[in-house]
N, C-alpha and C. Protein backbone atom coordinates (compact mmCIF):
# COMPACT_ATOMS: atom_id res chain seq x y z
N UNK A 1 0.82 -1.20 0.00
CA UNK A 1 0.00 0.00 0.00
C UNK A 1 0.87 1.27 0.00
N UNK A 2 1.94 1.05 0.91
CA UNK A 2 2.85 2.39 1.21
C UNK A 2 3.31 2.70 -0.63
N UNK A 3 4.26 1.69 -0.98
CA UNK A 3 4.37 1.37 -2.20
C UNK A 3 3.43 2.53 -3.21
N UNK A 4 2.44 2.10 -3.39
CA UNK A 4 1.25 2.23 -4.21
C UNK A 4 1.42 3.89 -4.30
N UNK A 5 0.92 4.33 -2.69
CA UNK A 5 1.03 5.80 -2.50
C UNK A 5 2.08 6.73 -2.93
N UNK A 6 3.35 6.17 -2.97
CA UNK A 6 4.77 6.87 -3.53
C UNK A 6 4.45 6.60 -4.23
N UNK A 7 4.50 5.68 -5.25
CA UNK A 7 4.32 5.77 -7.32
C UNK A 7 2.72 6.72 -7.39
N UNK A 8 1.64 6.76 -7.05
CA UNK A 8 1.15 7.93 -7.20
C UNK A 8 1.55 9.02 -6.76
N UNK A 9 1.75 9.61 -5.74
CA UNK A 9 2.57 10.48 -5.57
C UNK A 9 3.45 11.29 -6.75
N UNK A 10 4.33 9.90 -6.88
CA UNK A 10 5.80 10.16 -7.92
C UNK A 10 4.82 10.56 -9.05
N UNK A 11 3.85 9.78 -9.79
CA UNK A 11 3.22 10.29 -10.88
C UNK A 11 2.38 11.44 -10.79
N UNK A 12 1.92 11.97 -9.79
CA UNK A 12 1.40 13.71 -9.58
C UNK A 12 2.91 14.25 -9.55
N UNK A 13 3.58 14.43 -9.31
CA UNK A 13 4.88 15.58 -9.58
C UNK A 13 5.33 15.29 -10.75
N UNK A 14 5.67 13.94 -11.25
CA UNK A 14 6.11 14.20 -12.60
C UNK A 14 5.02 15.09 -13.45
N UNK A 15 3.94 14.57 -13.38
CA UNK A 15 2.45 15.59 -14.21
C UNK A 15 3.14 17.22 -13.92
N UNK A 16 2.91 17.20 -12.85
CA UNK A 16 3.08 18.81 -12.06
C UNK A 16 4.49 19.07 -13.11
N UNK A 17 5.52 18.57 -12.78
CA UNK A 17 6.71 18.78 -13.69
C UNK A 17 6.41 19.03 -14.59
N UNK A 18 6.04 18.33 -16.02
CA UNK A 18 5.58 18.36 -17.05
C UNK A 18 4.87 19.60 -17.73
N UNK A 19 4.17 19.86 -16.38
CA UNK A 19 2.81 21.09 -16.87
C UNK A 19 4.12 22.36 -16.46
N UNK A 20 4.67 22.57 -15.71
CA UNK A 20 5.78 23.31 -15.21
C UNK A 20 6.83 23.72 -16.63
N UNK A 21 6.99 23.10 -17.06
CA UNK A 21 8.32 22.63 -18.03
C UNK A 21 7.73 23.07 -19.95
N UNK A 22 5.87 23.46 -19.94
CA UNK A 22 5.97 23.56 -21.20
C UNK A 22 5.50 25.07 -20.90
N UNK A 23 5.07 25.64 -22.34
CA UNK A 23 5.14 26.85 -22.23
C UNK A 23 3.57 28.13 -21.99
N UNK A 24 4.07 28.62 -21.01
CA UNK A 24 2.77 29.37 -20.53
C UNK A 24 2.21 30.12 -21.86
N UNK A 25 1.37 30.73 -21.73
CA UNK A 25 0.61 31.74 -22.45
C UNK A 25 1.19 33.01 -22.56
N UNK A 26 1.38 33.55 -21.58
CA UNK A 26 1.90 34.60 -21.68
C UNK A 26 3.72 34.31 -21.19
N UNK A 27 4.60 35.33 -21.45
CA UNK A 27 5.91 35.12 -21.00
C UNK A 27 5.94 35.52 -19.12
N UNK A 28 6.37 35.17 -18.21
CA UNK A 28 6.69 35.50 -16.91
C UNK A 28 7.39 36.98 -16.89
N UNK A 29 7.05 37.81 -15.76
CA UNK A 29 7.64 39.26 -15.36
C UNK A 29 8.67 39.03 -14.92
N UNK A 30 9.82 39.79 -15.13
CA UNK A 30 11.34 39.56 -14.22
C UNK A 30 11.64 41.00 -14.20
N UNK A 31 12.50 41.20 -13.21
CA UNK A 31 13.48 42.83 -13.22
C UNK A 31 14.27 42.32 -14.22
N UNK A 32 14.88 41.54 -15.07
CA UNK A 32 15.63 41.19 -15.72
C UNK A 32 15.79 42.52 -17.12
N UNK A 33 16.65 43.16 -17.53
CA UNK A 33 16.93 44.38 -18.26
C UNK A 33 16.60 43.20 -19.48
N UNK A 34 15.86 44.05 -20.61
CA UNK A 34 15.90 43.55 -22.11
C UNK A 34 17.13 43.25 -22.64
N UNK A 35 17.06 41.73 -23.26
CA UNK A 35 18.41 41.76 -24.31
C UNK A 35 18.41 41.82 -25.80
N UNK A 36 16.77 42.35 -25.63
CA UNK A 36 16.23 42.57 -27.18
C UNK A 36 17.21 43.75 -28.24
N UNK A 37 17.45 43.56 -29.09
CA UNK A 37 18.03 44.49 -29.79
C UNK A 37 17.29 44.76 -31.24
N UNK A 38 16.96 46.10 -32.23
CA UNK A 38 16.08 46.85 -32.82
C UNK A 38 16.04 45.44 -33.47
N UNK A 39 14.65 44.99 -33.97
CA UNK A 39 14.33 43.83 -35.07
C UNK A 39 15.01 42.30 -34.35
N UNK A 40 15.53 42.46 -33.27
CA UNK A 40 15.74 40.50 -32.80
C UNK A 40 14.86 40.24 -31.79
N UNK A 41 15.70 39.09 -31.71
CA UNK A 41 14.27 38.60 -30.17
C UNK A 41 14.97 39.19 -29.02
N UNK A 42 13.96 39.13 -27.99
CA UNK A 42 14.70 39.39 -26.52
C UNK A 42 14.70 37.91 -25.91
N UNK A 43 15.65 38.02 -26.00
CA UNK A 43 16.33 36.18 -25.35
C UNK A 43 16.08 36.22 -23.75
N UNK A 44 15.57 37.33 -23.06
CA UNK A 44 15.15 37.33 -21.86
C UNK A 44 13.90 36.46 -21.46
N UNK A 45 13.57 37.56 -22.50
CA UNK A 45 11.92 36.94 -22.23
C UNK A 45 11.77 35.49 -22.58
N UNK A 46 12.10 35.14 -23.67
CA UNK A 46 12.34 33.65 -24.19
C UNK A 46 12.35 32.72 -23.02
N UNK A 47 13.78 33.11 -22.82
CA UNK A 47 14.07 32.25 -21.18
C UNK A 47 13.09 32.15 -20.17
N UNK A 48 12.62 33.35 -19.75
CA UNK A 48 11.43 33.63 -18.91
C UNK A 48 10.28 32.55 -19.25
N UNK A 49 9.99 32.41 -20.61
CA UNK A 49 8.87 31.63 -20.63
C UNK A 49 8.67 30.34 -20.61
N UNK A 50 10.34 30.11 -21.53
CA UNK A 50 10.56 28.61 -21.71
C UNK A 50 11.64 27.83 -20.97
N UNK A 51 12.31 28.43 -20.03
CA UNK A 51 13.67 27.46 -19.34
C UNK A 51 13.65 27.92 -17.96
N UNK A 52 12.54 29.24 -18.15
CA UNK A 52 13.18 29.55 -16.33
C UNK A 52 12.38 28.36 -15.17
N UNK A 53 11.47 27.43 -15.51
CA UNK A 53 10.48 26.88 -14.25
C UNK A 53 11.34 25.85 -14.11
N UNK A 54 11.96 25.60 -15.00
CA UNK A 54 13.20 24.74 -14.43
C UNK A 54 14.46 25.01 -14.02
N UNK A 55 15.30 25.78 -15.02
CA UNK A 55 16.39 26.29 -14.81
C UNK A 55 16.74 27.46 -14.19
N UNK A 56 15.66 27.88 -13.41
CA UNK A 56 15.40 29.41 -13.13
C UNK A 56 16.03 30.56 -13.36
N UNK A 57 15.76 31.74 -13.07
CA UNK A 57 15.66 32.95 -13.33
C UNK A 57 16.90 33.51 -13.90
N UNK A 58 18.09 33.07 -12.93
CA UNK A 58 19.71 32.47 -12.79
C UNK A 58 20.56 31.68 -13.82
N UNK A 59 19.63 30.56 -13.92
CA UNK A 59 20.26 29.76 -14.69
C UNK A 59 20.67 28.19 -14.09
N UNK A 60 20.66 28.91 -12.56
CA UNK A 60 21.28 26.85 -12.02
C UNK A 60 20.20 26.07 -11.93
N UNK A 61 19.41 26.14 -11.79
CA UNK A 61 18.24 25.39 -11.99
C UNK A 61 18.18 25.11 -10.23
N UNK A 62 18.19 26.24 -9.59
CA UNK A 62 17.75 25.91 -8.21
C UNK A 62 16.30 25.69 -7.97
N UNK A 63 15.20 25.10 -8.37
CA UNK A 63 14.12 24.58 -8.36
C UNK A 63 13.28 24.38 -8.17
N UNK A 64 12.52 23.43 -7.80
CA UNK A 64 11.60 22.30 -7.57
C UNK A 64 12.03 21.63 -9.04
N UNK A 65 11.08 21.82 -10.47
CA UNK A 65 11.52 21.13 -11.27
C UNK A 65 12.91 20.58 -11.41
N UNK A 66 13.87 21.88 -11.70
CA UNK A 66 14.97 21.63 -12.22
C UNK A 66 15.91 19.75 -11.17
N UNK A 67 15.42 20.58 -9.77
CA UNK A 67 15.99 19.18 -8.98
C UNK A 67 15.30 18.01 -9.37
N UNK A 68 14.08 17.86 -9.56
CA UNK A 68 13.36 16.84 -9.88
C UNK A 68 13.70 16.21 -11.31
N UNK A 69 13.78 17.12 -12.12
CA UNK A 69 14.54 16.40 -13.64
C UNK A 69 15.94 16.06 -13.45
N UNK A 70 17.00 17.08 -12.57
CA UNK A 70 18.07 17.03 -12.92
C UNK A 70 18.61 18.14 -13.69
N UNK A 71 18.02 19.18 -13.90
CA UNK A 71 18.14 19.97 -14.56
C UNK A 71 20.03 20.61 -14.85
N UNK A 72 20.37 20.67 -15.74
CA UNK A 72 21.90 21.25 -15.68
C UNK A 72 21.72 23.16 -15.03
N UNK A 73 22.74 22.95 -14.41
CA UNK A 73 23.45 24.59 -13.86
C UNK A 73 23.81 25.53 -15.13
N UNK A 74 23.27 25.82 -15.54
CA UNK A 74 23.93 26.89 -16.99
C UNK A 74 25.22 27.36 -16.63
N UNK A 75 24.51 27.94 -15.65
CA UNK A 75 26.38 28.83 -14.88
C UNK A 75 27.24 28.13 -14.62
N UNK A 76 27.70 27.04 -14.44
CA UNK A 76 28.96 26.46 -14.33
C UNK A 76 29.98 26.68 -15.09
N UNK A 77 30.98 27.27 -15.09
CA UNK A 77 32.24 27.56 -15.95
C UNK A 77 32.34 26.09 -16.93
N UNK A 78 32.66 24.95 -16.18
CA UNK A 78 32.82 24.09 -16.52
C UNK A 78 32.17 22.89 -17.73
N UNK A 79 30.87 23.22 -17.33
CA UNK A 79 29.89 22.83 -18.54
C UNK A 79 29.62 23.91 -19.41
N UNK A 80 29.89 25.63 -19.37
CA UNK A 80 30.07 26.43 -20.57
C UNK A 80 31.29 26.12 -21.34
N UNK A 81 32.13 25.70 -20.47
CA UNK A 81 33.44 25.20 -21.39
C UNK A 81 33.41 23.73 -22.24
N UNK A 82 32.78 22.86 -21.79
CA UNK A 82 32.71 21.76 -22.78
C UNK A 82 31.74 21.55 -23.86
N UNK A 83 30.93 22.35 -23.40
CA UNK A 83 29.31 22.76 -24.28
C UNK A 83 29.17 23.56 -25.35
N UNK A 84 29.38 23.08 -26.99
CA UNK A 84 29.39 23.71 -28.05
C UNK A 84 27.78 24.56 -28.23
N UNK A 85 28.12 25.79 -28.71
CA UNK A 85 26.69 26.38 -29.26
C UNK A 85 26.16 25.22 -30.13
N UNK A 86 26.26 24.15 -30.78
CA UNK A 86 25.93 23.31 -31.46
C UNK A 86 25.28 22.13 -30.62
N UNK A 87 26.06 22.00 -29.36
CA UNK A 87 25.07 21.17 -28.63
C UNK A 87 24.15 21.54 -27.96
N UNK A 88 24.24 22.71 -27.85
CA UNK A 88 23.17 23.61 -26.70
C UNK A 88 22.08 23.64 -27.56
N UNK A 89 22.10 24.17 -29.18
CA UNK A 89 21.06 24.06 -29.83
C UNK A 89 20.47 23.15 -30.11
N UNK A 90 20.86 21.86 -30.46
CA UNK A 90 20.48 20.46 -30.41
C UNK A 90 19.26 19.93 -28.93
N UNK A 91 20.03 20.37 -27.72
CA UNK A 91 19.46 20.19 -26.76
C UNK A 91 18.31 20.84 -27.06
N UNK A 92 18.06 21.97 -26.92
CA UNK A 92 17.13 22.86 -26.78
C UNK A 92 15.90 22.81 -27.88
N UNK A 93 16.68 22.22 -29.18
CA UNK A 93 15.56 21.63 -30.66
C UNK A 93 14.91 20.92 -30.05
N UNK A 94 15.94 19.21 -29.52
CA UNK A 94 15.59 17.93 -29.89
C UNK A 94 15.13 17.61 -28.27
N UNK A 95 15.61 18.57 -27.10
CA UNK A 95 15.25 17.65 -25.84
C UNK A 95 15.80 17.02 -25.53
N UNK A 96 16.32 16.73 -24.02
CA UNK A 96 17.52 15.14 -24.09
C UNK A 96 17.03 15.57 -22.63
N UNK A 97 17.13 13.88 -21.88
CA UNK A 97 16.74 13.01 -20.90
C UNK A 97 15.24 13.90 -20.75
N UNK A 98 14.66 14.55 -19.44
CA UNK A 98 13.40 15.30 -19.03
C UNK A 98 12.81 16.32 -19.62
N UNK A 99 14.05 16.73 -20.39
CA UNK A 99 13.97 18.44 -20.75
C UNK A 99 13.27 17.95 -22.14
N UNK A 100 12.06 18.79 -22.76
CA UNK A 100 11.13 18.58 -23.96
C UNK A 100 12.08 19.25 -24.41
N UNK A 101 11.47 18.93 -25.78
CA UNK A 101 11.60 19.79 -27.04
C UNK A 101 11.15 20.96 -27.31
N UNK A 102 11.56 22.07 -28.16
CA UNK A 102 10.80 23.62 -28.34
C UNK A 102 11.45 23.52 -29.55
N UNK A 103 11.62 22.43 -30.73
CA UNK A 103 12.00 22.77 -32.46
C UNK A 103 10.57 23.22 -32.66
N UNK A 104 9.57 23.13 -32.39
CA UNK A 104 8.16 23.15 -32.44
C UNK A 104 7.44 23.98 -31.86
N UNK A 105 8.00 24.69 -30.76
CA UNK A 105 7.61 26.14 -30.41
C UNK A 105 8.37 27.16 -30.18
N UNK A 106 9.55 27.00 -30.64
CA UNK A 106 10.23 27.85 -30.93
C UNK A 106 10.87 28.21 -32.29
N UNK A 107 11.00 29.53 -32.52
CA UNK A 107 11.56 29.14 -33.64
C UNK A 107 13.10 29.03 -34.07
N UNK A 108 13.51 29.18 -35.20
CA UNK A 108 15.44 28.80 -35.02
C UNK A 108 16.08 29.76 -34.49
N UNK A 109 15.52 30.86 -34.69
CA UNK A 109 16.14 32.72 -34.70
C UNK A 109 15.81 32.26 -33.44
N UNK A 110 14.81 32.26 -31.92
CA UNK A 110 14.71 32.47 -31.58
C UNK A 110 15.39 30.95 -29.76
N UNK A 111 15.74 30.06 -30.51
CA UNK A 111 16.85 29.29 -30.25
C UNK A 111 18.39 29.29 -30.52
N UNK A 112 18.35 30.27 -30.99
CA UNK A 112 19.60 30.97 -31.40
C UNK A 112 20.13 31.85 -30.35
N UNK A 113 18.83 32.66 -29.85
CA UNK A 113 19.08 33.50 -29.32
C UNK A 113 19.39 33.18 -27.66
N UNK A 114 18.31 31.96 -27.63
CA UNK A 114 18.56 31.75 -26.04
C UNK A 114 20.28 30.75 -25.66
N UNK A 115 21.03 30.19 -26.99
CA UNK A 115 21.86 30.04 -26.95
C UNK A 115 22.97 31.17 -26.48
N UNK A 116 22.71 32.46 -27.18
CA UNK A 116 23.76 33.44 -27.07
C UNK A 116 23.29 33.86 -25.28
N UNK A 117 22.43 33.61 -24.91
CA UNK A 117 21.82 34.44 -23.54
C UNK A 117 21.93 33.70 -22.41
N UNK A 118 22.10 32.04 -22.93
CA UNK A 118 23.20 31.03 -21.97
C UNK A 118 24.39 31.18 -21.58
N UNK A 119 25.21 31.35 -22.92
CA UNK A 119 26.32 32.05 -22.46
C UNK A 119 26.31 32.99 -21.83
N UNK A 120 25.47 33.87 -21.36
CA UNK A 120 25.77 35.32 -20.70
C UNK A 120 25.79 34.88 -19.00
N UNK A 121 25.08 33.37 -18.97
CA UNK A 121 24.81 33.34 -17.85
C UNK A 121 26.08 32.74 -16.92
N UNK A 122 27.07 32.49 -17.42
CA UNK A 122 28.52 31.76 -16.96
C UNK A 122 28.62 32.71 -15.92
N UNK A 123 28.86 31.77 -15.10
CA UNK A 123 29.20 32.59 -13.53
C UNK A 123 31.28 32.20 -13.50
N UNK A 124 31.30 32.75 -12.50
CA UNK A 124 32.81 32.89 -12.28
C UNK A 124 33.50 32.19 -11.38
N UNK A 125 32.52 31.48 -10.62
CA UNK A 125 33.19 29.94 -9.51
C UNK A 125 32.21 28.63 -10.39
């Protein structure tokens, strides 16, 4: 019975995760300054709508989701250093382990952009 109750359980948070992880209606409010520039996207907002409920606001994915998937730390020196803009975009197309896909709601320009706005997020320890 105990059993029973944890795998439901476990299957309401993964749901909860899930619903967490795709993309709201509107984009989320942040103090976060625009990184929009005349005619591109603002890779702020992007983030805001689509990576922050996991990876939050920051980038480490301090959480609820992000711990629950596993979410990667953006800011780590260490994974900005082994991490090609080519895999970041891949990730972010195709999805890999928890993290969905956005080739399908996002568009390329605008996966492009949250690539360049990852990098911004490299912290310094």
């Amino acid at each position: 019975m105990m059993k029973t109750t944890i795998l439901h359980g476990l299957s309401i948070a993964g749901l909860a995760l899930l619903a967490a992880c795709q993309s709201p209606s509107k984009p989320a409010q942040t103090a976060k300054s625009s990184t929009k520039t005349k005619g591109a996207v603002d890779a702020a907002k992007v983030f805001d709508a689509h990576c922050m409920a996991c990876h939050g606001s920051d980038g480490k994915s301090k959480t609820f989701p992000g711990f629950f998937t596993g979410a990667t730390n953006l800011t780590k020196p260490a994974w900005q250093q082994k991490t090609t803009n080519e895999q970041m975009t891949s990730v972010i197309s195709k999805g890999h382990r928890m993290m969905p896909a956005f080739e399908n709601k996002l568009s390329k320009v605008e996966i492009k952009a949250l690539v360049v706005y990852v990098r911004h997020l490299k912290s310094d320890s």
